[in-house]
N, C-alpha and C. Protein backbone atom coordinates (compact mmCIF):
# COMPACT_ATOMS: atom_id res chain seq x y z
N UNK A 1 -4.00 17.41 -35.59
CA UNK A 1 -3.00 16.81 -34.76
C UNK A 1 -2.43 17.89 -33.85
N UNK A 2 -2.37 17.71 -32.39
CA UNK A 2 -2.19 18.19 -31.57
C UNK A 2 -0.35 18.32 -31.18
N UNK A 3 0.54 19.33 -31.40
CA UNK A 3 1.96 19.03 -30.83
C UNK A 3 2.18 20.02 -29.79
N UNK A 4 2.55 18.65 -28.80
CA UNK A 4 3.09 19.88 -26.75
C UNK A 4 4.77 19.87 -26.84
N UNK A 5 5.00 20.95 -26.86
CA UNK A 5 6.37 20.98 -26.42
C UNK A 5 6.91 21.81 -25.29
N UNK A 6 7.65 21.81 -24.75
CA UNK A 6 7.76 22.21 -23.72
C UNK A 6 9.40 22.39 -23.76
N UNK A 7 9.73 23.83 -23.11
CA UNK A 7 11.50 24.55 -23.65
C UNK A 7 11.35 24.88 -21.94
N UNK A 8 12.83 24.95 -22.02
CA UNK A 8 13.31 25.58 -21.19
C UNK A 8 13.64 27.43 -20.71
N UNK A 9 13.27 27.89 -20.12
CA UNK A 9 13.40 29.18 -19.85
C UNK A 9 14.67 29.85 -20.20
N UNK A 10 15.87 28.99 -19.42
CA UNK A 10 17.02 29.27 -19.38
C UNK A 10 17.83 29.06 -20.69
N UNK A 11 18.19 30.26 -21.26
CA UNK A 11 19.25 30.29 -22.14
C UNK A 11 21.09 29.35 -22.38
N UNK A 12 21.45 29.09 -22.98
CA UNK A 12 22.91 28.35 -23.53
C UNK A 12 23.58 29.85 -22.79
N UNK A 13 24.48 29.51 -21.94
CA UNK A 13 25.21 30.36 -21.39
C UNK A 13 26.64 29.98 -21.35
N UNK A 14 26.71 28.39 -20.89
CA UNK A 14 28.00 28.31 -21.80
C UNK A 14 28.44 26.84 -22.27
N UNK A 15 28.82 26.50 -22.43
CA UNK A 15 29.99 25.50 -23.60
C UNK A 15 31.24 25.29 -22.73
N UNK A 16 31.81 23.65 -22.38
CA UNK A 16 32.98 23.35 -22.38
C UNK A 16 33.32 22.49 -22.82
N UNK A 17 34.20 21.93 -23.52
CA UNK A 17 34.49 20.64 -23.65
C UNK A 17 35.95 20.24 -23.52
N UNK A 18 36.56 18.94 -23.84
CA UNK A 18 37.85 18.24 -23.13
C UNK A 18 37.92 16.95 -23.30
N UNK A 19 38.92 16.58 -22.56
CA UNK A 19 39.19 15.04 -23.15
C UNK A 19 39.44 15.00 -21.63
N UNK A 20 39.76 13.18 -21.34
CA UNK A 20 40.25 12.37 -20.14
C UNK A 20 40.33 11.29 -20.37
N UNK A 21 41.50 11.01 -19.70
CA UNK A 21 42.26 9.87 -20.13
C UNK A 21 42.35 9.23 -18.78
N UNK A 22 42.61 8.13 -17.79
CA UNK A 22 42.80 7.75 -16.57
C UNK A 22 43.41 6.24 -16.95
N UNK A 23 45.00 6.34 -16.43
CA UNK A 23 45.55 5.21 -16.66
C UNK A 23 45.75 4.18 -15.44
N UNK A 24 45.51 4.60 -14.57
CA UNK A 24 44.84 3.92 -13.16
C UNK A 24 43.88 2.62 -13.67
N UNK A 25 43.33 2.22 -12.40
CA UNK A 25 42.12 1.41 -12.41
C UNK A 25 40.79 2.60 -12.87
N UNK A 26 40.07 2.06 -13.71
CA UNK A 26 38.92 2.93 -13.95
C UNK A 26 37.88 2.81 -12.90
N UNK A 27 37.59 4.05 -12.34
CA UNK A 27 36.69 4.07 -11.62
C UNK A 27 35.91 5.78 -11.86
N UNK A 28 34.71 5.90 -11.25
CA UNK A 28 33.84 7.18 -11.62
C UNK A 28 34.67 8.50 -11.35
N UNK A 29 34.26 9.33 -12.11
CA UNK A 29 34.81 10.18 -12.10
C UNK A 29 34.31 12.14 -12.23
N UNK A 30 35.18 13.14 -11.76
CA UNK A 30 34.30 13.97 -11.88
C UNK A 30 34.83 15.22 -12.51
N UNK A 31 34.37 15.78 -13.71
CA UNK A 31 34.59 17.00 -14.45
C UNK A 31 34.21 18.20 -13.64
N UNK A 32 35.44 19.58 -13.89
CA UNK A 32 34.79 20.75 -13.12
C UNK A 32 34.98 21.87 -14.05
N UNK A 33 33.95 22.07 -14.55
CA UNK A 33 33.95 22.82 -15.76
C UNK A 33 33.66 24.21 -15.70
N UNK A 34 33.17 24.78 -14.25
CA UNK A 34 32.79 25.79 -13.74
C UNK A 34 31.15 25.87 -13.31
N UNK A 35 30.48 25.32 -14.09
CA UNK A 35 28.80 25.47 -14.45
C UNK A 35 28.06 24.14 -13.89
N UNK A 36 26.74 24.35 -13.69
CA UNK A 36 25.71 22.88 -13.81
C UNK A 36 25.27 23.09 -15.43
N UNK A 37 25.45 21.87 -15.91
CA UNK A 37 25.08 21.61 -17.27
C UNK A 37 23.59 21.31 -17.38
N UNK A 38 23.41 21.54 -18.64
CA UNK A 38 22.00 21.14 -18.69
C UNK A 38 21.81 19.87 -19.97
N UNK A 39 23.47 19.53 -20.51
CA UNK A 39 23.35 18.81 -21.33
C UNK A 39 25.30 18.48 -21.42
N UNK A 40 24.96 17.03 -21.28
CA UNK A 40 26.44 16.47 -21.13
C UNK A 40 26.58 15.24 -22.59
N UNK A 41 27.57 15.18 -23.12
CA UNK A 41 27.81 14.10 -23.94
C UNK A 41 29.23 13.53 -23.71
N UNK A 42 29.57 12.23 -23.61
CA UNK A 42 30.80 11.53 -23.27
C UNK A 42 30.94 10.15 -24.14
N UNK A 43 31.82 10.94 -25.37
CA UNK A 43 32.28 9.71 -26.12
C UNK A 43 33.71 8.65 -26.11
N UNK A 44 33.56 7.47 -25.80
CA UNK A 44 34.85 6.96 -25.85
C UNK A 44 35.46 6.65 -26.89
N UNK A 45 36.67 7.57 -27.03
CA UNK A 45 37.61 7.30 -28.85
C UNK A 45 37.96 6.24 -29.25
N UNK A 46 38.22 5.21 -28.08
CA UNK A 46 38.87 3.85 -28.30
C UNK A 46 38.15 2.72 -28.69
N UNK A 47 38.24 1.26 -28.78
CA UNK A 47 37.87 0.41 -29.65
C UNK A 47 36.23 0.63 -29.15
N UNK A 48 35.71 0.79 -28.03
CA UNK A 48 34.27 0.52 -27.84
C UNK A 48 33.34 1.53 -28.23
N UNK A 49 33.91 2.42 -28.49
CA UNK A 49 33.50 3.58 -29.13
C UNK A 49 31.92 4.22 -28.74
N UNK A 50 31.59 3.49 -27.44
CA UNK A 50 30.31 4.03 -26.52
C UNK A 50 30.05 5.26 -26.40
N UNK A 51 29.40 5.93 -26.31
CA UNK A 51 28.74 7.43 -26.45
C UNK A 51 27.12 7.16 -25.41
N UNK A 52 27.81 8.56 -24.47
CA UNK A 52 26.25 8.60 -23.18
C UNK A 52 26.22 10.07 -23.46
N UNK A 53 24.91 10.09 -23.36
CA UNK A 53 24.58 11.55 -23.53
C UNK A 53 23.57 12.12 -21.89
N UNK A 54 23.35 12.94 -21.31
CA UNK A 54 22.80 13.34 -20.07
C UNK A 54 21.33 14.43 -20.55
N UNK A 55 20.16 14.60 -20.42
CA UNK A 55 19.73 15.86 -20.33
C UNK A 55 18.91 16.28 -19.52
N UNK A 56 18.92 17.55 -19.43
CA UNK A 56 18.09 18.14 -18.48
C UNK A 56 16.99 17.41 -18.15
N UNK A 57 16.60 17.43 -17.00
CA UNK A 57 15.12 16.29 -16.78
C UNK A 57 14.88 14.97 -16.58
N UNK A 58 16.53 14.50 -16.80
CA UNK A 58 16.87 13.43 -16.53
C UNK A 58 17.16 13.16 -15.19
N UNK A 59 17.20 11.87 -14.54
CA UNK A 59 17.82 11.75 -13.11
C UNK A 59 18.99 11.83 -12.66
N UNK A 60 19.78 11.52 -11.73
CA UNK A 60 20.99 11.56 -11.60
C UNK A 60 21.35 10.16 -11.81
N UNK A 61 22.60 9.78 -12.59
CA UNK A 61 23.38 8.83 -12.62
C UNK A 61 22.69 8.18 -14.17
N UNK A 62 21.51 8.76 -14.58
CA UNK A 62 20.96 7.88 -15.93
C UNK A 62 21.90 8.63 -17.06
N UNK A 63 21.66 8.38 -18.02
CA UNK A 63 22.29 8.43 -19.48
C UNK A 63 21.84 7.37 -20.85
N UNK A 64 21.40 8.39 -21.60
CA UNK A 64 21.15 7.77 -22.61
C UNK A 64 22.60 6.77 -23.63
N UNK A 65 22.84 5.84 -23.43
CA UNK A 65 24.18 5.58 -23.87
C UNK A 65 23.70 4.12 -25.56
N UNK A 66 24.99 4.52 -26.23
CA UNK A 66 24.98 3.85 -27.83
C UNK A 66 26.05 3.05 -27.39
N UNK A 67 26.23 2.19 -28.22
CA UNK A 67 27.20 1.71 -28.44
C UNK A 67 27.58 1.29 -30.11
N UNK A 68 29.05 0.93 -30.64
CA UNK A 68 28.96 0.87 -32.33
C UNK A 68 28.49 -0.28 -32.42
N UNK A 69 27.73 -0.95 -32.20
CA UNK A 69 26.95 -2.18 -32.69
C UNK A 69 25.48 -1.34 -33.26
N UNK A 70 25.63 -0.37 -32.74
CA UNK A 70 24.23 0.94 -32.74
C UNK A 70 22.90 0.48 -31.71
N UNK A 71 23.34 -0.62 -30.84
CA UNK A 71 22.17 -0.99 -29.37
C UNK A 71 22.36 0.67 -28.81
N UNK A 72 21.29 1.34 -28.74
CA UNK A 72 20.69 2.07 -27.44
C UNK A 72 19.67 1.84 -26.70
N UNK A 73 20.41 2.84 -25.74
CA UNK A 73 19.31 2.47 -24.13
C UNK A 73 19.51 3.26 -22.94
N UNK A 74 18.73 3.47 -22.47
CA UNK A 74 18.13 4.39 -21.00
C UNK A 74 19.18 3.35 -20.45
N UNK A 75 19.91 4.27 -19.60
CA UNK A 75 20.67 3.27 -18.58
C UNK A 75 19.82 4.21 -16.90
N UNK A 76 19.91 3.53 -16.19
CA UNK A 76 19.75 4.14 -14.45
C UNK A 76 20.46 4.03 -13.68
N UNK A 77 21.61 3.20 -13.92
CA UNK A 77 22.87 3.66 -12.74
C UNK A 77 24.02 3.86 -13.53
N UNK A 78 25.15 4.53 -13.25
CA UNK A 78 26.23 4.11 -13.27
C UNK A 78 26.52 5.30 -14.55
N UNK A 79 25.50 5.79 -14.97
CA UNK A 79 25.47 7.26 -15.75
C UNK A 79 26.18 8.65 -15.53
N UNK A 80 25.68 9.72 -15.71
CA UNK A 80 26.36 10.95 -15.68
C UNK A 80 25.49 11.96 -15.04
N UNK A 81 25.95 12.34 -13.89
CA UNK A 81 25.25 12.91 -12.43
C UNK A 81 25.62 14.77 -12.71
N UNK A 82 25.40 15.13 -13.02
CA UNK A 82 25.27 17.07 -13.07
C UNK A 82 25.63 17.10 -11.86
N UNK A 83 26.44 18.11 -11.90
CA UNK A 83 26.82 18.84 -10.17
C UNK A 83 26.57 20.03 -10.06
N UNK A 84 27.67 21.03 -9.35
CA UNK A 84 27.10 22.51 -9.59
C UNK A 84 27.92 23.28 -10.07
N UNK A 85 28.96 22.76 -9.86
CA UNK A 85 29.94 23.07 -11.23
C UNK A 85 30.83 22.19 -12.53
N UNK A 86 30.03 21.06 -12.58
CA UNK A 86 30.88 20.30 -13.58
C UNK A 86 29.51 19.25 -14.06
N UNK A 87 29.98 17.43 -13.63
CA UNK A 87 29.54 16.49 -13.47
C UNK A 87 30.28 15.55 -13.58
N UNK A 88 29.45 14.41 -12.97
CA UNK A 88 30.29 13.13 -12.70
C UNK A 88 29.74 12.10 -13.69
N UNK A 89 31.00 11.36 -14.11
CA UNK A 89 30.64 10.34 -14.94
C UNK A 89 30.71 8.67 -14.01
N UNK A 90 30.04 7.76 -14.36
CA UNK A 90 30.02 6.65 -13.37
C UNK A 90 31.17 5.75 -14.19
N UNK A 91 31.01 4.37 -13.04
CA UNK A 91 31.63 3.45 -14.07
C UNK A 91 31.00 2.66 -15.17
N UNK A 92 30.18 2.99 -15.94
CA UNK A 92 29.66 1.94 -17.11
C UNK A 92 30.78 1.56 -17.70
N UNK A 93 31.13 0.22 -18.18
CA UNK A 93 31.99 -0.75 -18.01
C UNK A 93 32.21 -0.54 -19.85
N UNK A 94 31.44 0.26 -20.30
CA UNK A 94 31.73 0.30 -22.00
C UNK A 94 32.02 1.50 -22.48
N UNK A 95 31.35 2.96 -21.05
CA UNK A 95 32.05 3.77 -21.38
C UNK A 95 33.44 4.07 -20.90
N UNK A 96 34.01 3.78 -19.95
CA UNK A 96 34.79 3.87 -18.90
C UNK A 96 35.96 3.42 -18.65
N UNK A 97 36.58 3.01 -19.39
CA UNK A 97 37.42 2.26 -19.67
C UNK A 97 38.96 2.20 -18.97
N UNK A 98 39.72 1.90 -18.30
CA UNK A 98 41.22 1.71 -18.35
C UNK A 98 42.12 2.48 -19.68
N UNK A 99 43.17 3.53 -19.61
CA UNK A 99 43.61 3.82 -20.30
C UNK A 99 42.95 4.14 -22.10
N UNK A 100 41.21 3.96 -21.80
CA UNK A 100 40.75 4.79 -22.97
C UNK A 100 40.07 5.99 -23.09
N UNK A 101 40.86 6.81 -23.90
CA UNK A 101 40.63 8.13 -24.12
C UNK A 101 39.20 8.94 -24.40
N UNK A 102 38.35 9.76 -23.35
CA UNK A 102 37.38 10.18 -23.54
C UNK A 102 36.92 11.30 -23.67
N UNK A 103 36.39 11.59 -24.77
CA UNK A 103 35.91 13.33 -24.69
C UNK A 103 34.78 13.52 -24.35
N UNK A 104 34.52 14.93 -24.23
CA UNK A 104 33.14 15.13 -23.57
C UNK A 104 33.01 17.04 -23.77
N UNK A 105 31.41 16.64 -23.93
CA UNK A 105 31.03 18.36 -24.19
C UNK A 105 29.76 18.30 -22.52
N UNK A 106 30.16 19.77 -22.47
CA UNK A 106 29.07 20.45 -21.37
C UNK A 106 28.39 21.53 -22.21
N UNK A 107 27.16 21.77 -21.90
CA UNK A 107 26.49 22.65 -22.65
C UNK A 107 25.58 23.28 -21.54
N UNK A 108 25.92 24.37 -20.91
CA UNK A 108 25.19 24.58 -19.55
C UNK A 108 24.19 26.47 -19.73
């Protein structure tokens, strides 16, 4: 049995993480963490308890996202876009919420 794997060159250089809260109308939004990440995760604490994860190699705006029913799925819009110093999270309507509290790690 044959196994291909394939790594990245670039080393873990750094780590941020944080919370956000937006008591406004929810709409997309954008973290500036200093870095382009190469790996984003954004969990919502509140009742929907959705979790999107981003990684390297991925497109812009996709995200792998759960929800606590435990449905996952490739999403293609409305995901978590890498920038060049942070990234943007979209509006997915389960992560994104009105006044619910979200954390999130960068791993760049």
């Amino acid at each position: 049995m044959a196994i291909t794997s394939t790594q990245s060159q670039h080393q873990v250089r750094n780590v941020a993480v944080g919370r956000y809260l937006d008591t406004g109308t929810a709409a997309a939004f954008t973290i500036a963490c200093g870095f382009k990440p190469r790996y984003v995760k954004v969990q919502n604490l509140a009742s929907t308890g959705a979790t999107m994860e981003w990684y390297e190699g991925m497109a812009d705006a996709e995200g792998w996202k759960s929800v606590v029913a435990g449905d996952g799925s490739l999403i293609t819009t409305l995901g978590i876009t890498p920038t060049a110093d942070g990234f943007t999270v979209g509006l997915d309507t389960d992560l994104n919420v009105t006044s619910e509290q979200l954390s999130w790690l960068a791993v760049g």
